[in-house]
PDB file of N, CA and C in Angstrom:
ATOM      1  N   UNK A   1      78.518-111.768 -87.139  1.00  0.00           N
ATOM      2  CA  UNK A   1      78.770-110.397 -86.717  1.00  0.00           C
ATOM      3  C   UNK A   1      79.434-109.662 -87.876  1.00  0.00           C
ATOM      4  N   UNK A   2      78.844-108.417 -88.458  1.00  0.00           N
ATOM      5  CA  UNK A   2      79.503-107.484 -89.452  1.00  0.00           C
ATOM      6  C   UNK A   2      80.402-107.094 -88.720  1.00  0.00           C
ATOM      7  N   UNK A   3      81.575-106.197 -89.856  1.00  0.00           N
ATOM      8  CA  UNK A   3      82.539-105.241 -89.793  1.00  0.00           C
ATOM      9  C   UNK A   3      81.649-103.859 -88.985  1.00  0.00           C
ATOM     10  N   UNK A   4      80.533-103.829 -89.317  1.00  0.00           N
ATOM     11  CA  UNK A   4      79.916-102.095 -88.825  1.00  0.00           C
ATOM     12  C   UNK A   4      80.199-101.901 -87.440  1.00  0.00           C
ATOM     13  N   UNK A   5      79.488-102.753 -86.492  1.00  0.00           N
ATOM     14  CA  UNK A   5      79.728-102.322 -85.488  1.00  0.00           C
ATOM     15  C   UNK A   5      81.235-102.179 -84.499  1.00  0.00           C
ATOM     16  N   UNK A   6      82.410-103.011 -85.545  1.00  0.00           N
ATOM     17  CA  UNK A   6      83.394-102.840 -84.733  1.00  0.00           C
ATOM     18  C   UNK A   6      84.310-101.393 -85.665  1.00  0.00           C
ATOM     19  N   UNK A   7      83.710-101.098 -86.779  1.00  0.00           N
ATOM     20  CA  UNK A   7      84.221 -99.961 -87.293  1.00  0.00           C
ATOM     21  C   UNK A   7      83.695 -98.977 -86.546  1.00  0.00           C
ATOM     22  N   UNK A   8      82.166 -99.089 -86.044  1.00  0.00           N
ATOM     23  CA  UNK A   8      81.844 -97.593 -85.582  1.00  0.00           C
ATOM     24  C   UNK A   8      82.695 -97.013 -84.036  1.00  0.00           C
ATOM     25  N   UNK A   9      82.702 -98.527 -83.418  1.00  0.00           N
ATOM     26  CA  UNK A   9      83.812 -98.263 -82.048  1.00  0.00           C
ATOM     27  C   UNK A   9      85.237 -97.889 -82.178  1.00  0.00           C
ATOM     28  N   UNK A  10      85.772 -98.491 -83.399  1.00  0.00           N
ATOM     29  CA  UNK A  10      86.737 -97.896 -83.668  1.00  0.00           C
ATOM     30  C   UNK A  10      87.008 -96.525 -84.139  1.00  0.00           C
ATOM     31  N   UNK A  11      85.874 -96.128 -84.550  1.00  0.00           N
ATOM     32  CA  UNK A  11      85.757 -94.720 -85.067  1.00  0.00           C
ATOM     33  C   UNK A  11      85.858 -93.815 -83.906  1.00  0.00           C
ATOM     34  N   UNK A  12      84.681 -94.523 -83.092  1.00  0.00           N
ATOM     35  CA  UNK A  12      84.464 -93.835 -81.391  1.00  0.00           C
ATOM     36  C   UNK A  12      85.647 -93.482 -80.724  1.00  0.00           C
ATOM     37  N   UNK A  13      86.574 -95.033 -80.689  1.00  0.00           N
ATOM     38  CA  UNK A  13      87.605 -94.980 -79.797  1.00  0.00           C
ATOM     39  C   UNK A  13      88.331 -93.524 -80.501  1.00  0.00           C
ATOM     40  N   UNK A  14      88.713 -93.575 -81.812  1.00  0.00           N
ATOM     41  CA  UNK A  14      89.571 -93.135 -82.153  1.00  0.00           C
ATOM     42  C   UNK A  14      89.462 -91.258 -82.076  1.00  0.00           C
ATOM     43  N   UNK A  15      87.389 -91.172 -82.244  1.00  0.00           N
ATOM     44  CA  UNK A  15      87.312 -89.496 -81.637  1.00  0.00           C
ATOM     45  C   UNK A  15      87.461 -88.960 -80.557  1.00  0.00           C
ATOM     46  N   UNK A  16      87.259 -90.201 -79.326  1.00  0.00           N
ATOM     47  CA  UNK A  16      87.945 -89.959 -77.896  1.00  0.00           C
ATOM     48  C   UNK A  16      89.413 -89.625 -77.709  1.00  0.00           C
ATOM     49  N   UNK A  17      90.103 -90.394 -78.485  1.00  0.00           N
ATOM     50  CA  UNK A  17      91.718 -90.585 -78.237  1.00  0.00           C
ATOM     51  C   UNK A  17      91.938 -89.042 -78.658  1.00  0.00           C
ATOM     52  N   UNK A  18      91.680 -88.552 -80.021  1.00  0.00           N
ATOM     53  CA  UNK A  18      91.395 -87.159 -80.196  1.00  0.00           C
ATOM     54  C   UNK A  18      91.483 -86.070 -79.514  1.00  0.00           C
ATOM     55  N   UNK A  19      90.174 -85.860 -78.958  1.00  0.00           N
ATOM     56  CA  UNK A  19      89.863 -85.007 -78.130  1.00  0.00           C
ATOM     57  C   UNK A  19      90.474 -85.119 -76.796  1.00  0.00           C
ATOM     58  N   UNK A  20      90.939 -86.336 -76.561  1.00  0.00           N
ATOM     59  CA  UNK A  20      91.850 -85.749 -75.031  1.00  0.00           C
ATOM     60  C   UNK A  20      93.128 -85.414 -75.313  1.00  0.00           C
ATOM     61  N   UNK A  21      94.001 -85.793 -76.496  1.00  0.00           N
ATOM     62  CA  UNK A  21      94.910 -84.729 -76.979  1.00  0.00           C
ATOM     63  C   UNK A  21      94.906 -83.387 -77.324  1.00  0.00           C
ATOM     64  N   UNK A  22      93.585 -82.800 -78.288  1.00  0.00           N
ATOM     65  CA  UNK A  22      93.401 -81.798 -78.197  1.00  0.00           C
ATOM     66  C   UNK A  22      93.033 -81.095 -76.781  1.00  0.00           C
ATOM     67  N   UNK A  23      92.533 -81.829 -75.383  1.00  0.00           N
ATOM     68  CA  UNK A  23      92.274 -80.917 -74.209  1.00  0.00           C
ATOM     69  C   UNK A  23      93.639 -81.170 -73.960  1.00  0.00           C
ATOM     70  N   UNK A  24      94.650 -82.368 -73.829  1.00  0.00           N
ATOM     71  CA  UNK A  24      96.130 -82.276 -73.210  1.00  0.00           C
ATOM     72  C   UNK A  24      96.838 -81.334 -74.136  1.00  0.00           C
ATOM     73  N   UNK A  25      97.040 -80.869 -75.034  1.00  0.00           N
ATOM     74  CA  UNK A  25      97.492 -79.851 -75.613  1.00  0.00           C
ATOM     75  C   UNK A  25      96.891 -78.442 -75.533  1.00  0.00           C
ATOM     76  N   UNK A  26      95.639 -77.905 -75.196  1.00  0.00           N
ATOM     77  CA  UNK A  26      95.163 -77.044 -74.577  1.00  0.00           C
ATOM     78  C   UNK A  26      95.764 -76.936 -73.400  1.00  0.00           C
ATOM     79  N   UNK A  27      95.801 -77.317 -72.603  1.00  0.00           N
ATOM     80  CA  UNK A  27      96.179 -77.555 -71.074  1.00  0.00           C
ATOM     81  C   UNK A  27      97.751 -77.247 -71.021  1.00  0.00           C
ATOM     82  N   UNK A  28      98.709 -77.612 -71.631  1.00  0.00           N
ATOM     83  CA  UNK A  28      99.854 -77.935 -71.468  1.00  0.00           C
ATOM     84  C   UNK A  28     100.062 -76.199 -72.021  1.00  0.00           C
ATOM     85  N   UNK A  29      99.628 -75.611 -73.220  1.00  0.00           N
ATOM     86  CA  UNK A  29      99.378 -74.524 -73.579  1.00  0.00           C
ATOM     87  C   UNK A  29      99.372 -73.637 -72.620  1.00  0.00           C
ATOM     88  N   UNK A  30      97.911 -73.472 -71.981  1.00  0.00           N
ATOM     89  CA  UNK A  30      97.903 -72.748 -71.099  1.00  0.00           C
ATOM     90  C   UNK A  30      99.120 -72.603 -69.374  1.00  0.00           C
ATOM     91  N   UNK A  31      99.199 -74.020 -69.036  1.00  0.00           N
ATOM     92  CA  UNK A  31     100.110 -74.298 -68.510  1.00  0.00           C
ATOM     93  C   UNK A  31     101.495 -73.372 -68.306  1.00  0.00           C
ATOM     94  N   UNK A  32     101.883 -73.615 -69.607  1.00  0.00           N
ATOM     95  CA  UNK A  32     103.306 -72.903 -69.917  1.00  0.00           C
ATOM     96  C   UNK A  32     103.012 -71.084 -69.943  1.00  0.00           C
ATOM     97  N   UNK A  33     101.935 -70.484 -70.140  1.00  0.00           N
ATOM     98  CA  UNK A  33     101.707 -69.296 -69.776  1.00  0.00           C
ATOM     99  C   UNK A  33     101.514 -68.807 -68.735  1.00  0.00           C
ATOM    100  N   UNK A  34     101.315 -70.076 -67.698  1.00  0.00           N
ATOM    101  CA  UNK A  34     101.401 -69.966 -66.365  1.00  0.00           C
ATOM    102  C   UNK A  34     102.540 -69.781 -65.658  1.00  0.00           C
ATOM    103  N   UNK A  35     103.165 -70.765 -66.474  1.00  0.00           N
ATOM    104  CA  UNK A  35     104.601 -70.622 -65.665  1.00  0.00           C
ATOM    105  C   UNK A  35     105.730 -69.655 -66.023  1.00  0.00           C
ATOM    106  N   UNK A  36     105.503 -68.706 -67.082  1.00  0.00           N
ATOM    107  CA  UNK A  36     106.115 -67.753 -67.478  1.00  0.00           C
ATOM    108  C   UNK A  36     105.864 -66.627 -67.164  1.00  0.00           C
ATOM    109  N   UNK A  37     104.395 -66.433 -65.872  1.00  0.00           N
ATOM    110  CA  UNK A  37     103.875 -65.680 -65.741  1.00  0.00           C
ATOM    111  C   UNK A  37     104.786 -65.409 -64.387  1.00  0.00           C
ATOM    112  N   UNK A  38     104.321 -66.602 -63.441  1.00  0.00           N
ATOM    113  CA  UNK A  38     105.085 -66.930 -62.238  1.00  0.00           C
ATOM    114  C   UNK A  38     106.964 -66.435 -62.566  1.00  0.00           C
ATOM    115  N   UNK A  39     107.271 -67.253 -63.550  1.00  0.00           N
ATOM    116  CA  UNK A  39     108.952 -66.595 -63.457  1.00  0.00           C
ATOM    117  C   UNK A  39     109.295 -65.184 -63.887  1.00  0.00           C
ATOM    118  N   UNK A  40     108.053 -64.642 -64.345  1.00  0.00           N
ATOM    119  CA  UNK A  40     108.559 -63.301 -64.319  1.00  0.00           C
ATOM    120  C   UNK A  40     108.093 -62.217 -63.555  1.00  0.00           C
ATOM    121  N   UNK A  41     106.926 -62.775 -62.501  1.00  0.00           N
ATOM    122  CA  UNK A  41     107.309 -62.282 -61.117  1.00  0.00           C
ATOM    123  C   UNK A  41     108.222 -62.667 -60.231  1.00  0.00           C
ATOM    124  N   UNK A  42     108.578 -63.658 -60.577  1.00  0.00           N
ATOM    125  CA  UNK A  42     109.653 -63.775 -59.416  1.00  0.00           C
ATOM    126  C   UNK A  42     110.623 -63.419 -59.987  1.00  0.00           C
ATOM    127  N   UNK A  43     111.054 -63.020 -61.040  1.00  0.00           N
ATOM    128  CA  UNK A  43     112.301 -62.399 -61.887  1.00  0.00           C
ATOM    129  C   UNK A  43     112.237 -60.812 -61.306  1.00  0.00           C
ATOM    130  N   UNK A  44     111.107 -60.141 -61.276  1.00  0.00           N
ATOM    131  CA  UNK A  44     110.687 -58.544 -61.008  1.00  0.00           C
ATOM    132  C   UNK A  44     110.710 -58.351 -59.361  1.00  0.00           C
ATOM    133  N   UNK A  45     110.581 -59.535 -58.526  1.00  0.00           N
ATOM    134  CA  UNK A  45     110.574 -59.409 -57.163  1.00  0.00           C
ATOM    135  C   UNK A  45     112.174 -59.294 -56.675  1.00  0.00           C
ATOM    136  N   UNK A  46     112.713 -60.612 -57.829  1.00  0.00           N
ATOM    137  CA  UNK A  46     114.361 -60.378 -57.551  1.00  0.00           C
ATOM    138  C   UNK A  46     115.191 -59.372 -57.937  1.00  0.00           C
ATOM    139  N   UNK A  47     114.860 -58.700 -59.348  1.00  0.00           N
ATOM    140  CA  UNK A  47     114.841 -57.637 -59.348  1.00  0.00           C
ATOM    141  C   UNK A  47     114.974 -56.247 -58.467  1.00  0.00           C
ATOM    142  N   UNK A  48     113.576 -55.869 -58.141  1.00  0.00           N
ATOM    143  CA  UNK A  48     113.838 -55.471 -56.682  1.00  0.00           C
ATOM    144  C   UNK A  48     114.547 -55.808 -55.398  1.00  0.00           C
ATOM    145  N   UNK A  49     114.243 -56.534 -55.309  1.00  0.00           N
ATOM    146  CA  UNK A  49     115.769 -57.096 -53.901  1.00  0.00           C
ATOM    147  C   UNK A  49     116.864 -56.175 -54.642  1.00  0.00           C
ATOM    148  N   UNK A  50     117.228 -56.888 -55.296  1.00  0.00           N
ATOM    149  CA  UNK A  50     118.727 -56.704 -55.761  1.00  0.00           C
ATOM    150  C   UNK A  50     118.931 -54.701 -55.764  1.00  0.00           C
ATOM    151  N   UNK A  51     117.749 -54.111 -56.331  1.00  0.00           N
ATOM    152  CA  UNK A  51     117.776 -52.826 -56.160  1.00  0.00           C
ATOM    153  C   UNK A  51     118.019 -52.276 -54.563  1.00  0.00           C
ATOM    154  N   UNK A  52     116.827 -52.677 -53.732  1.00  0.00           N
ATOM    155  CA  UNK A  52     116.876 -52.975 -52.893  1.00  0.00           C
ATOM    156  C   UNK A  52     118.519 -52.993 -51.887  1.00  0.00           C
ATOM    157  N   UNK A  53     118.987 -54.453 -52.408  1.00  0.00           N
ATOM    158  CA  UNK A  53     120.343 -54.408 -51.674  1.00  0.00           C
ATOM    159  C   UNK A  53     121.569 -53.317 -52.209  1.00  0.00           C
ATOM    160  N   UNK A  54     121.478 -53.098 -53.797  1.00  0.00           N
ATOM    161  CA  UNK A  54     122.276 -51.815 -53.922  1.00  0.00           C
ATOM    162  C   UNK A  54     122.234 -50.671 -53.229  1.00  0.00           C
ATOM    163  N   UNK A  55     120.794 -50.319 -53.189  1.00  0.00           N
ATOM    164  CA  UNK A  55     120.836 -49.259 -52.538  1.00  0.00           C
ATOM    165  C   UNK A  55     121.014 -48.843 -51.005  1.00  0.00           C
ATOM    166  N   UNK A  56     120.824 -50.190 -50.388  1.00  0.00           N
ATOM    167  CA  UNK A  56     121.501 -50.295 -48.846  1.00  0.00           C
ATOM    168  C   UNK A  56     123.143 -50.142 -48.864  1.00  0.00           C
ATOM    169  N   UNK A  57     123.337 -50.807 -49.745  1.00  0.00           N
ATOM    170  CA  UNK A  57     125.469 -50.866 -50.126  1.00  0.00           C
ATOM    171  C   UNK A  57     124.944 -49.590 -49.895  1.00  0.00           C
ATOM    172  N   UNK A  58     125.045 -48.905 -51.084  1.00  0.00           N
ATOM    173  CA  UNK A  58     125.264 -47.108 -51.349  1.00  0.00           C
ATOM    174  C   UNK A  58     125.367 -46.248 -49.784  1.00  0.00           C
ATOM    175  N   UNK A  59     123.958 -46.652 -49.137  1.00  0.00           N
ATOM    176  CA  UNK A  59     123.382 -45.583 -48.226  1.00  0.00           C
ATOM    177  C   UNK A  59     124.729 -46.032 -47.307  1.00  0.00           C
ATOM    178  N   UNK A  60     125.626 -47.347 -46.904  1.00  0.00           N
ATOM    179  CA  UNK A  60     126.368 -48.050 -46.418  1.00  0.00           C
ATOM    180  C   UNK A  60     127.525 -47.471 -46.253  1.00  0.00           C
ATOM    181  N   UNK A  61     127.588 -47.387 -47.338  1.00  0.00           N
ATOM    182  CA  UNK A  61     129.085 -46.918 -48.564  1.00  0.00           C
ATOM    183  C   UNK A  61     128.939 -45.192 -47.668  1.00  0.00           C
ATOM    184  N   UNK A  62     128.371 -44.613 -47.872  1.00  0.00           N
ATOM    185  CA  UNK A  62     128.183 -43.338 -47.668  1.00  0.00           C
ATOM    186  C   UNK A  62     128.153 -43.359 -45.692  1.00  0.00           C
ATOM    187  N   UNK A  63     127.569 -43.998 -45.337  1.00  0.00           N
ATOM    188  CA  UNK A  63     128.438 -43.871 -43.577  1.00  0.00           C
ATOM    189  C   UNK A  63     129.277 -43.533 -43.001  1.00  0.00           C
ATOM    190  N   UNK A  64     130.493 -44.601 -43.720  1.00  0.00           N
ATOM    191  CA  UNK A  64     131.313 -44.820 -43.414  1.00  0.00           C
ATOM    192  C   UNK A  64     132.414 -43.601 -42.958  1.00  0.00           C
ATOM    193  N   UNK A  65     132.939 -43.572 -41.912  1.00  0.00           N
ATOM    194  CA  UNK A  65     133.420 -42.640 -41.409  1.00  0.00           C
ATOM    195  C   UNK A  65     134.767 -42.205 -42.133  1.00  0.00           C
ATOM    196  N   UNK A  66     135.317 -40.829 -42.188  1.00  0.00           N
ATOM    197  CA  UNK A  66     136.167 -40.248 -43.307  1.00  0.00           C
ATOM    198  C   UNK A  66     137.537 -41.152 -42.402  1.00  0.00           C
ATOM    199  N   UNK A  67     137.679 -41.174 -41.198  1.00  0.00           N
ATOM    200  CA  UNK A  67     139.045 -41.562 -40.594  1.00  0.00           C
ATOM    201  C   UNK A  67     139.327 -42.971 -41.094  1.00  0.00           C
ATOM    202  N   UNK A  68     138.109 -43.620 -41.103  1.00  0.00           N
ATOM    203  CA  UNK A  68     138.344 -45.122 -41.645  1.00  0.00           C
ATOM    204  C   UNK A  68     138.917 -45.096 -42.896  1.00  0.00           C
ATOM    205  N   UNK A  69     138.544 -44.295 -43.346  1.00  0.00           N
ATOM    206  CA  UNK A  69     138.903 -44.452 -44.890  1.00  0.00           C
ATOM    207  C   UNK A  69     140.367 -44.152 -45.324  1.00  0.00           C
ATOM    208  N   UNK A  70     140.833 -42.699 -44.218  1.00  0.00           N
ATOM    209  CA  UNK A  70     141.593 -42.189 -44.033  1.00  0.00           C
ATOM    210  C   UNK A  70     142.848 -42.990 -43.527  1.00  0.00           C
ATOM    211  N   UNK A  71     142.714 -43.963 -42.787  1.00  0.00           N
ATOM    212  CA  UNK A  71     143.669 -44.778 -42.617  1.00  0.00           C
ATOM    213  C   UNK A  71     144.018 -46.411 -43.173  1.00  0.00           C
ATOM    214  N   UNK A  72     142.979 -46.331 -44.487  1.00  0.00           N
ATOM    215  CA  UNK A  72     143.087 -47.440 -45.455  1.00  0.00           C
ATOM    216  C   UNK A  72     143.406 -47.141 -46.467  1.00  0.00           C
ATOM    217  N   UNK A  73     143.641 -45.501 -47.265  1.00  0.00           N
ATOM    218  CA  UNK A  73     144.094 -45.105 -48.323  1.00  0.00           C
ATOM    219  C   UNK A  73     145.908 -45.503 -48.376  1.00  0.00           C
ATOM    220  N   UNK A  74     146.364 -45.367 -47.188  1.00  0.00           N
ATOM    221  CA  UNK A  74     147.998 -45.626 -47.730  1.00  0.00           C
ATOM    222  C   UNK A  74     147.706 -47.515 -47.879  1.00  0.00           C
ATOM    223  N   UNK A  75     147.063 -48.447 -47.382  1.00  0.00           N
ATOM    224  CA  UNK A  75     147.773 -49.356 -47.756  1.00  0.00           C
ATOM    225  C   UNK A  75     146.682 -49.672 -49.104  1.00  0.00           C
ATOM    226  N   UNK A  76     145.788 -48.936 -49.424  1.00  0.00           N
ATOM    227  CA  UNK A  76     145.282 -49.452 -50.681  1.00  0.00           C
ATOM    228  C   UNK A  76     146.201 -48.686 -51.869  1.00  0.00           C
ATOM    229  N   UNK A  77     146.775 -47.796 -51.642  1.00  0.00           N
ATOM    230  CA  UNK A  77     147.884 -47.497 -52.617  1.00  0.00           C
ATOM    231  C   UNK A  77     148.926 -48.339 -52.589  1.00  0.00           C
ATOM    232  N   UNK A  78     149.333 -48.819 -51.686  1.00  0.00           N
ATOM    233  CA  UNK A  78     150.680 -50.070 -51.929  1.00  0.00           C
ATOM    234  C   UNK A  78     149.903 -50.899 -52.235  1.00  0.00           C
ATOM    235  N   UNK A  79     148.802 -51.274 -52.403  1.00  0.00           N
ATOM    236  CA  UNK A  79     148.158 -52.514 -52.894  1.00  0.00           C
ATOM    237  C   UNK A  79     147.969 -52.225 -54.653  1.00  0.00           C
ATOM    238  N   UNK A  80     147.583 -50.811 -55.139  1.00  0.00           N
ATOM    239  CA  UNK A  80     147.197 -51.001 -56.447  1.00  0.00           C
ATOM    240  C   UNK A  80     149.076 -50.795 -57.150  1.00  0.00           C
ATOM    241  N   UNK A  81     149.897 -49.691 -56.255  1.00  0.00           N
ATOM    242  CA  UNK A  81     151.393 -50.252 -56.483  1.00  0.00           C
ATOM    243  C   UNK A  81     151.525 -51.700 -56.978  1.00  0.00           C
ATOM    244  N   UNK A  82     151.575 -52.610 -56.281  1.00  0.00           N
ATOM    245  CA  UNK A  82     152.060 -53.758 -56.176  1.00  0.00           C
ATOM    246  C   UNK A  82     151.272 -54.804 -57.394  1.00  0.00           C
ATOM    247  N   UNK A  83     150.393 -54.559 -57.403  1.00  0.00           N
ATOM    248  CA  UNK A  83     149.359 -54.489 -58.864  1.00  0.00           C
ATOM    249  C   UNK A  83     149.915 -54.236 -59.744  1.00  0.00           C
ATOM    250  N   UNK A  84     150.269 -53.533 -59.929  1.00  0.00           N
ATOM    251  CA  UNK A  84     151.470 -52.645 -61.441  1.00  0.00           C
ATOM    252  C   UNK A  84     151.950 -53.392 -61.704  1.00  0.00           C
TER     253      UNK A  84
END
């Protein structure tokens, strides 16, 4: 038995081994553009929420009745007092 035929399999093996690195590195490639795609919708969805929940505070904030407030201003002044 010659060297040829176990060089040409080795050659074989070795253009297979190849090419499925070059498709696992394609893949893994694309992959990661996938998943950066995904976190930055869900970055823009949280985003919104968060707008979302500010602007419920605000509309919140703005309810709130003047007497309530009216009878939490003296002890939030002894509170920023006492702060000092």
């Amino acid at each position: 038995m010659s060297a040829t035929p176990i060089v040409i399999f080795g050659l074989g093996a070795l253009g297979v081994f190849v090419i499925v690195q070059i498709y696992r590195t394609i893949a893994m490639v694309r992959g990661s553009n996938s998943r950066k795609q995904r976190f930055d919708k869900v970055m823009q969805a949280e985003q919104a929420r968060m707008e979302v929940l500010k602007r419920q505070a605000d509309e919140a904030a703005q309810s709130v009745p003047t007497s309530i407030l009216d009878d939490t201003l003296p002890e939030l002044e002894l509170d920023q007092k006492a702060a000092a």
